[in-house]
PDB file of N, CA and C in Angstrom:
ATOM      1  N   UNK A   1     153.654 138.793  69.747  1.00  0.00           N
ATOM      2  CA  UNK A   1     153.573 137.459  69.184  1.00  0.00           C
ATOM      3  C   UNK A   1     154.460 136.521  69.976  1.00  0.00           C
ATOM      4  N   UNK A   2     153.998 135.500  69.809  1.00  0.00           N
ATOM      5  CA  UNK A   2     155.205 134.273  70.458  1.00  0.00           C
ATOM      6  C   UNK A   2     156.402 134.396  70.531  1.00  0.00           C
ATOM      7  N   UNK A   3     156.923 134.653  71.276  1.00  0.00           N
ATOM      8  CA  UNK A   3     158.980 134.672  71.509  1.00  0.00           C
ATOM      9  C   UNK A   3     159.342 133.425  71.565  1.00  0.00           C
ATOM     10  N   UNK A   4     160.246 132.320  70.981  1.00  0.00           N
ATOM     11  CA  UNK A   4     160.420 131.589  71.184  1.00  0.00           C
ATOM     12  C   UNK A   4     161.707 132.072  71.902  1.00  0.00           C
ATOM     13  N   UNK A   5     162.538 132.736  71.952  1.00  0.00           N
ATOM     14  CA  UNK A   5     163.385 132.723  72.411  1.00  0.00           C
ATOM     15  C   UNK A   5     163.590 133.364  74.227  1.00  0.00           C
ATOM     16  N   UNK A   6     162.556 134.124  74.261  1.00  0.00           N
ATOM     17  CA  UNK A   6     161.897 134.408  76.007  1.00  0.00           C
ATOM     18  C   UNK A   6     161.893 133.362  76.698  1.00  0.00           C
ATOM     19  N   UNK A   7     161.012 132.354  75.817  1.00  0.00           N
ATOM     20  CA  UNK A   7     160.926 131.193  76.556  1.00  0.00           C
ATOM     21  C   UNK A   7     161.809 129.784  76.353  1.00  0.00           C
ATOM     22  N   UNK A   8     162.837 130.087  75.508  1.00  0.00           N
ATOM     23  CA  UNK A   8     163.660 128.980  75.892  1.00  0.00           C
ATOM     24  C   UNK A   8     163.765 127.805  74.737  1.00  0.00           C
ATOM     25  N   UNK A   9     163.536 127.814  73.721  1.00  0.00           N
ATOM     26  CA  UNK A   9     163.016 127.188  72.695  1.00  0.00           C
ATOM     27  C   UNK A   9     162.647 127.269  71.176  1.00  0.00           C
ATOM     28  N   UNK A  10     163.312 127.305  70.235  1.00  0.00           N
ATOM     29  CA  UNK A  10     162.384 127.410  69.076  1.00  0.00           C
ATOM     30  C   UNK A  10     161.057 127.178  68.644  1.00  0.00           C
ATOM     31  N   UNK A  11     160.475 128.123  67.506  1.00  0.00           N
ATOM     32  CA  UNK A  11     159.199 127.445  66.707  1.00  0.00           C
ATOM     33  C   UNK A  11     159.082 126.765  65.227  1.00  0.00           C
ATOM     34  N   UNK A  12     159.472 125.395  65.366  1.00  0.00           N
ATOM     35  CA  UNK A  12     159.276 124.634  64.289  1.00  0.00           C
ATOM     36  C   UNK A  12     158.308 125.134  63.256  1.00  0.00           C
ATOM     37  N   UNK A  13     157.376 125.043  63.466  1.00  0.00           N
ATOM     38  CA  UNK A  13     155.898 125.357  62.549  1.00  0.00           C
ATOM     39  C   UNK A  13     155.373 125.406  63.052  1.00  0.00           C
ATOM     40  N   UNK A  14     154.190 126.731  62.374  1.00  0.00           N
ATOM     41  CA  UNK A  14     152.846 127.125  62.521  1.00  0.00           C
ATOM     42  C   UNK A  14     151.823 126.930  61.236  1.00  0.00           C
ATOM     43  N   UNK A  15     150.647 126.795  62.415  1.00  0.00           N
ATOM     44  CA  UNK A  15     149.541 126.264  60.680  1.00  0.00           C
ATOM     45  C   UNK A  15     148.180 126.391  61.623  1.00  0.00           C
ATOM     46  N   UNK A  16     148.215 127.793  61.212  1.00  0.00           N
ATOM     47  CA  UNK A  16     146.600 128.299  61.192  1.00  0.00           C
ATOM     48  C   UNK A  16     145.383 127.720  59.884  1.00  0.00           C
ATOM     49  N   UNK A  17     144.128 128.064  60.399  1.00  0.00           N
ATOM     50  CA  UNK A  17     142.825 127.670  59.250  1.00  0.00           C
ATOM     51  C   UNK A  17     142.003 128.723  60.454  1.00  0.00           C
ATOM     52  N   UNK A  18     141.303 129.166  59.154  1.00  0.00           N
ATOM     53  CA  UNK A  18     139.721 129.765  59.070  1.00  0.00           C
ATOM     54  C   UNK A  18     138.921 128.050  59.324  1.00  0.00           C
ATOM     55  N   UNK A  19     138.141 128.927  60.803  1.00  0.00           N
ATOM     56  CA  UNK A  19     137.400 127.780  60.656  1.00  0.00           C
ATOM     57  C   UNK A  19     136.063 128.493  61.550  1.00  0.00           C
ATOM     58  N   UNK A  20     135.464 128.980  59.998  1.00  0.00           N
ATOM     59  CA  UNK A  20     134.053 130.252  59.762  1.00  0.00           C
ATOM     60  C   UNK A  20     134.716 131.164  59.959  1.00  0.00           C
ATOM     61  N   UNK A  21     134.686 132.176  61.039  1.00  0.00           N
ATOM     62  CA  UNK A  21     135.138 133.408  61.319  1.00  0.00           C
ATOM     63  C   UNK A  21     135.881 133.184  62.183  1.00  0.00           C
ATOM     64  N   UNK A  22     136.819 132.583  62.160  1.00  0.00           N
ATOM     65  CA  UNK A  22     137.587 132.242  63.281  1.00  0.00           C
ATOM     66  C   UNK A  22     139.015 131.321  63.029  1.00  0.00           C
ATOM     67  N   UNK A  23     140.252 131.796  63.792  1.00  0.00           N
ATOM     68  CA  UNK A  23     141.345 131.148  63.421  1.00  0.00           C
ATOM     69  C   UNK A  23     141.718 130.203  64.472  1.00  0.00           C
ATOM     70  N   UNK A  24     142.069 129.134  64.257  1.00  0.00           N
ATOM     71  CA  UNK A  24     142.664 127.853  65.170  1.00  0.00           C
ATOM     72  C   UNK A  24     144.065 127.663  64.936  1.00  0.00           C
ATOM     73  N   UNK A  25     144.732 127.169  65.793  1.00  0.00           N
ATOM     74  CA  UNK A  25     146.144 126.869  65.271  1.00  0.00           C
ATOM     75  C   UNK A  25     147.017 126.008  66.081  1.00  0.00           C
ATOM     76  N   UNK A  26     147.928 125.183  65.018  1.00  0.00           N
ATOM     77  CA  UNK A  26     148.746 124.347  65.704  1.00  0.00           C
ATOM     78  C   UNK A  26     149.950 124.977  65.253  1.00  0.00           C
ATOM     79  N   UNK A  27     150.677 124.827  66.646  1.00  0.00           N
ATOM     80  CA  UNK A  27     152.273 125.389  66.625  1.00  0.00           C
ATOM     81  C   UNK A  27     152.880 123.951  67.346  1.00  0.00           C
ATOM     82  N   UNK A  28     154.211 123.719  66.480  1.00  0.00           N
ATOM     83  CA  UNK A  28     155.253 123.161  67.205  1.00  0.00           C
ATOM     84  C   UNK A  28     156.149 123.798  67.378  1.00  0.00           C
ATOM     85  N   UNK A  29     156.678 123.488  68.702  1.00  0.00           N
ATOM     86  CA  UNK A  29     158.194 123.922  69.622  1.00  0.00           C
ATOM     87  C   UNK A  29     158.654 123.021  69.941  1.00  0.00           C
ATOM     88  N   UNK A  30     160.260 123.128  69.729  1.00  0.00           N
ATOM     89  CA  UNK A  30     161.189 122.751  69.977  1.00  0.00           C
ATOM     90  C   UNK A  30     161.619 123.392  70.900  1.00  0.00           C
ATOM     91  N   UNK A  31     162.238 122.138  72.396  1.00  0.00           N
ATOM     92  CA  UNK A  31     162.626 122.721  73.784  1.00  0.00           C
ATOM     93  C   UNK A  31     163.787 121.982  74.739  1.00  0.00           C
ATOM     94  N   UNK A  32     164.263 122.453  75.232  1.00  0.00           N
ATOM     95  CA  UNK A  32     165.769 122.608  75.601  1.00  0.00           C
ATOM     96  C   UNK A  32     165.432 121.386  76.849  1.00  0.00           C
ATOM     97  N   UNK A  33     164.421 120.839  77.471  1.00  0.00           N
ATOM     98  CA  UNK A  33     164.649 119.965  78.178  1.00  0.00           C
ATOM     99  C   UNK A  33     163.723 118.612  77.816  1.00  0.00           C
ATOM    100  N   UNK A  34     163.979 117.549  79.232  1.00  0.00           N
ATOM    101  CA  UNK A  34     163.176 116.241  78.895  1.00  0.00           C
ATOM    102  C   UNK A  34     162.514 116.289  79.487  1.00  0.00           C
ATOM    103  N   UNK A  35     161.987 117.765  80.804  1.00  0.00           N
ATOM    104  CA  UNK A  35     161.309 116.677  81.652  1.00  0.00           C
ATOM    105  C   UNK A  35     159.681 117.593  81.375  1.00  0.00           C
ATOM    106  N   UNK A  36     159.064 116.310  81.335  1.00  0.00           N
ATOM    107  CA  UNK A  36     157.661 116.615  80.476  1.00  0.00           C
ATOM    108  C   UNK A  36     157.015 117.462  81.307  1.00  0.00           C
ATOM    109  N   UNK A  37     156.861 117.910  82.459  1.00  0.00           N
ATOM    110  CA  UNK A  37     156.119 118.744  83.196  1.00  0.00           C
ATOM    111  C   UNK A  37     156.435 120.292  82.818  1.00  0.00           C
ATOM    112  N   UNK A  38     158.077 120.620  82.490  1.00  0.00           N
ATOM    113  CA  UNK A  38     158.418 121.870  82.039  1.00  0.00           C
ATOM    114  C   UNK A  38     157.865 122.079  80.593  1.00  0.00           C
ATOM    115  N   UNK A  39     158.006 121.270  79.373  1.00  0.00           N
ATOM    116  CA  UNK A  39     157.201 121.038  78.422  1.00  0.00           C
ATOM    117  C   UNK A  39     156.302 121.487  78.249  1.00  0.00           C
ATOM    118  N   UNK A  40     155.559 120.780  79.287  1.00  0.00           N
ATOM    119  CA  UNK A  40     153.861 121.025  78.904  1.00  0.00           C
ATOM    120  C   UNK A  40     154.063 122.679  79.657  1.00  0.00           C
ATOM    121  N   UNK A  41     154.438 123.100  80.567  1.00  0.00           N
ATOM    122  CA  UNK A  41     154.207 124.058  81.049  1.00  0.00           C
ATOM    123  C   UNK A  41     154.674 125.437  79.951  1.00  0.00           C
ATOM    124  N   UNK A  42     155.927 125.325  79.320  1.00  0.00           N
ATOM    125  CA  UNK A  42     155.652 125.707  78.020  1.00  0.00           C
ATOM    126  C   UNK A  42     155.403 125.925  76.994  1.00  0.00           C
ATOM    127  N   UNK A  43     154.185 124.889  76.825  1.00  0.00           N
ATOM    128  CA  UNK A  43     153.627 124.721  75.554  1.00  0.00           C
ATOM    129  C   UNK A  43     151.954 125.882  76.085  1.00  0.00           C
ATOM    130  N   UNK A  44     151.671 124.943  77.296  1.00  0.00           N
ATOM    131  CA  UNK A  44     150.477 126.134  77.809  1.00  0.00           C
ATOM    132  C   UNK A  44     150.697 127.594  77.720  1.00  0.00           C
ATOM    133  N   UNK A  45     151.758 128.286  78.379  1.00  0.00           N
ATOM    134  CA  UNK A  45     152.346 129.501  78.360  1.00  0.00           C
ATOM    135  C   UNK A  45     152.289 130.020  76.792  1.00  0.00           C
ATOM    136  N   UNK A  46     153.032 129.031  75.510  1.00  0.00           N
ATOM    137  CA  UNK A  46     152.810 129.447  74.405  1.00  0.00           C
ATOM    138  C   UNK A  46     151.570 129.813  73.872  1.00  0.00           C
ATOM    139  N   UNK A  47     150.528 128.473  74.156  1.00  0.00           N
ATOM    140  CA  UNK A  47     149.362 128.723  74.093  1.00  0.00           C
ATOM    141  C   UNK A  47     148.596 129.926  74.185  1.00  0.00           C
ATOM    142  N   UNK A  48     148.972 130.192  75.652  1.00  0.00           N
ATOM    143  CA  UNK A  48     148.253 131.644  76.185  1.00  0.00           C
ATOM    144  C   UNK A  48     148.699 132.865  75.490  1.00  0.00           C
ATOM    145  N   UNK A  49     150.169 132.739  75.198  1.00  0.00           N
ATOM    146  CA  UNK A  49     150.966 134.150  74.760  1.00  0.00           C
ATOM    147  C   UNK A  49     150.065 134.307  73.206  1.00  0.00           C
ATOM    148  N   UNK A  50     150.220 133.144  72.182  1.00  0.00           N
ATOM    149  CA  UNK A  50     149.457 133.004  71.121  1.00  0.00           C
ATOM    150  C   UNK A  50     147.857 133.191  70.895  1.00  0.00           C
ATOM    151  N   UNK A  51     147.264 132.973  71.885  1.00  0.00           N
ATOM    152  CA  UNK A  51     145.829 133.356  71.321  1.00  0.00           C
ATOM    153  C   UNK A  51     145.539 134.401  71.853  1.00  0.00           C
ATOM    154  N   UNK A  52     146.200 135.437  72.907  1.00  0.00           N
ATOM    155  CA  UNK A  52     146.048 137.017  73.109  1.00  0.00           C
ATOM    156  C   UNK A  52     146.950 137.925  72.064  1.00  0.00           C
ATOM    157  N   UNK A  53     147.821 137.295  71.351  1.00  0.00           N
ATOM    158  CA  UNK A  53     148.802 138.264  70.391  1.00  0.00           C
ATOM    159  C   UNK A  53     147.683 138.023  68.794  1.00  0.00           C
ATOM    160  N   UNK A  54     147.266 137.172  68.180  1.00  0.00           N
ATOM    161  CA  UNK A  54     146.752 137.180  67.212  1.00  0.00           C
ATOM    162  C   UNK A  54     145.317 137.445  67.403  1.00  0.00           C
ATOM    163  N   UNK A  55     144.391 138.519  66.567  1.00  0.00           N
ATOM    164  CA  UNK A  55     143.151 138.742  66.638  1.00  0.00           C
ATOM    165  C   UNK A  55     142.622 137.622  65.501  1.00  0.00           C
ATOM    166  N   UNK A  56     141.534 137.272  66.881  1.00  0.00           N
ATOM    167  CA  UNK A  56     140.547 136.531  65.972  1.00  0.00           C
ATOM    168  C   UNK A  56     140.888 134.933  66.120  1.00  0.00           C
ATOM    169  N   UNK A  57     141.923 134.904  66.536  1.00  0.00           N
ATOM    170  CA  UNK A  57     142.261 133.345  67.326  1.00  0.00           C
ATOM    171  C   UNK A  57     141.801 133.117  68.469  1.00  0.00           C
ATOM    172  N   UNK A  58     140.744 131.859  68.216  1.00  0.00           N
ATOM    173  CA  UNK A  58     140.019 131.350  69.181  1.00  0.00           C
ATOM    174  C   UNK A  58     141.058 129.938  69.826  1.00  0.00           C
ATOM    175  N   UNK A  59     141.973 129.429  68.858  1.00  0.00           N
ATOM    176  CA  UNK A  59     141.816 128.247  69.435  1.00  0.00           C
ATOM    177  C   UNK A  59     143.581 127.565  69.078  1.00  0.00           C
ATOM    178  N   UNK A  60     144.275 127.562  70.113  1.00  0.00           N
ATOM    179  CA  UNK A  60     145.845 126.945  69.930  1.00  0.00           C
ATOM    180  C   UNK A  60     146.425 126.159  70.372  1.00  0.00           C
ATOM    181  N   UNK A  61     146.628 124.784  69.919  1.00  0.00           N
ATOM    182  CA  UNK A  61     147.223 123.795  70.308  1.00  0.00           C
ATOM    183  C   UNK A  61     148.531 123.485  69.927  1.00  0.00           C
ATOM    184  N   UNK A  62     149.341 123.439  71.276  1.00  0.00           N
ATOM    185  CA  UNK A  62     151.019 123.598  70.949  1.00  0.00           C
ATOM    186  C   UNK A  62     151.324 122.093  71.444  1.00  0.00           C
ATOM    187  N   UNK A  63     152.018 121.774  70.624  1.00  0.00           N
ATOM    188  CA  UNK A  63     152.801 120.420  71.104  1.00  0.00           C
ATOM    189  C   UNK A  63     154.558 120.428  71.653  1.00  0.00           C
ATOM    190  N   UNK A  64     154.971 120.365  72.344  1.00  0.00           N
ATOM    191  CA  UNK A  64     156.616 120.694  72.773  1.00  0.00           C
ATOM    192  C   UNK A  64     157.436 118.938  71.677  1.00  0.00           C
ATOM    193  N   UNK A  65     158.503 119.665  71.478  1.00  0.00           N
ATOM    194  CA  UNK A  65     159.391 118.079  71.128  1.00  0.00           C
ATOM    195  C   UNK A  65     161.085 118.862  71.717  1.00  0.00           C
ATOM    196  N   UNK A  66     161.525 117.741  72.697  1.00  0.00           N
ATOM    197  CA  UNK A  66     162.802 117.942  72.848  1.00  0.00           C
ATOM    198  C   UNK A  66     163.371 117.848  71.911  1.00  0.00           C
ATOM    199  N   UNK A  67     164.922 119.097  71.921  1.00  0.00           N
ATOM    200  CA  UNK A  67     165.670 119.582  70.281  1.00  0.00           C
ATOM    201  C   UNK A  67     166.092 118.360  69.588  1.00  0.00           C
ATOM    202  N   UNK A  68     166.530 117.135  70.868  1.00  0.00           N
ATOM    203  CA  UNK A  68     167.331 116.217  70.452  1.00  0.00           C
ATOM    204  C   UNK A  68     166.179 115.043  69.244  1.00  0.00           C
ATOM    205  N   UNK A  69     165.009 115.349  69.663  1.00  0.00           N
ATOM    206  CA  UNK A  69     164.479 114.290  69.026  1.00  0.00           C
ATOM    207  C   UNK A  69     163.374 115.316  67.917  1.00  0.00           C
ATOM    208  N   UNK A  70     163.743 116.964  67.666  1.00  0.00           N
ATOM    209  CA  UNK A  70     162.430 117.237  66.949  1.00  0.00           C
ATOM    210  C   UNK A  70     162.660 116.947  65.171  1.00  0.00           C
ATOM    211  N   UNK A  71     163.774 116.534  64.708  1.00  0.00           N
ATOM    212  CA  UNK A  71     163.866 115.714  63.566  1.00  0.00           C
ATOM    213  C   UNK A  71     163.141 114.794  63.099  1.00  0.00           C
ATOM    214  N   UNK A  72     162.560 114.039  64.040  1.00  0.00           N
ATOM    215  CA  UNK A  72     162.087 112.577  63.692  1.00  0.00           C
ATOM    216  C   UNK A  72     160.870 112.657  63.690  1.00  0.00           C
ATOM    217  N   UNK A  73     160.001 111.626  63.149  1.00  0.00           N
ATOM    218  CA  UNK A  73     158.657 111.719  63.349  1.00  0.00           C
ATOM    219  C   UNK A  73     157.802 112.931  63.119  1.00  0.00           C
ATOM    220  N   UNK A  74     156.727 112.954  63.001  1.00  0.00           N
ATOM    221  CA  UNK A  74     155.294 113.609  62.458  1.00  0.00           C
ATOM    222  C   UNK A  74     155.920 115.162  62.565  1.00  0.00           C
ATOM    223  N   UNK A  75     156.778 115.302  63.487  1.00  0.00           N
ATOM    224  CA  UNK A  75     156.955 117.287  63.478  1.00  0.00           C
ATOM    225  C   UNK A  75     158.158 117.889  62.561  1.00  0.00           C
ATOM    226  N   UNK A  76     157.932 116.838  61.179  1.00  0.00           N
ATOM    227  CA  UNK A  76     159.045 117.082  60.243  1.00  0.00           C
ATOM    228  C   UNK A  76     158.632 118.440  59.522  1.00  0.00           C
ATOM    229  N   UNK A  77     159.650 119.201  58.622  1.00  0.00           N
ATOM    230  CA  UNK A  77     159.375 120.285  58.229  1.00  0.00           C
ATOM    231  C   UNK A  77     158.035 120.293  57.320  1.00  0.00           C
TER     232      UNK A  77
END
């Protein structure tokens, strides 16, 4: 399953749905830098690690928020 800690970062929340026979999911992470290219590059990586560890997940969209700002706004608990 997802390590957040392999890669450098906490996991705020997860929130899977059945959608028919099939699971989708959004994960937020929280991550140790600003610069958006490392970000995204660990949010993809999460991505990938997440839909080969869970059966039956077709579909995972990770969003990154630097630690300093993942308080605020929409990625509240």
């Amino acid at each position: 399953m997802l390590s957040p800690h392999s890669l450098g970062q906490s996991v705020r929340r997860v929130r899977m749905r059945w959608i028919g026979h099939e699971l989708h999911a959004g994960v937020d992470l929280v991550v140790d830098t600003f610069d958006g290219a490392e970000a995204h590059r660990l949010a993809h990586n999460a991505e990938h690690e997440v839909t080969h560890a869970v059966p039956r997940l077709r579909k995972a969209v990770v969003h990154a928020y630097p630690a300093e700002f993942a308080g605020h706004g929409h990625a509240g608990p």
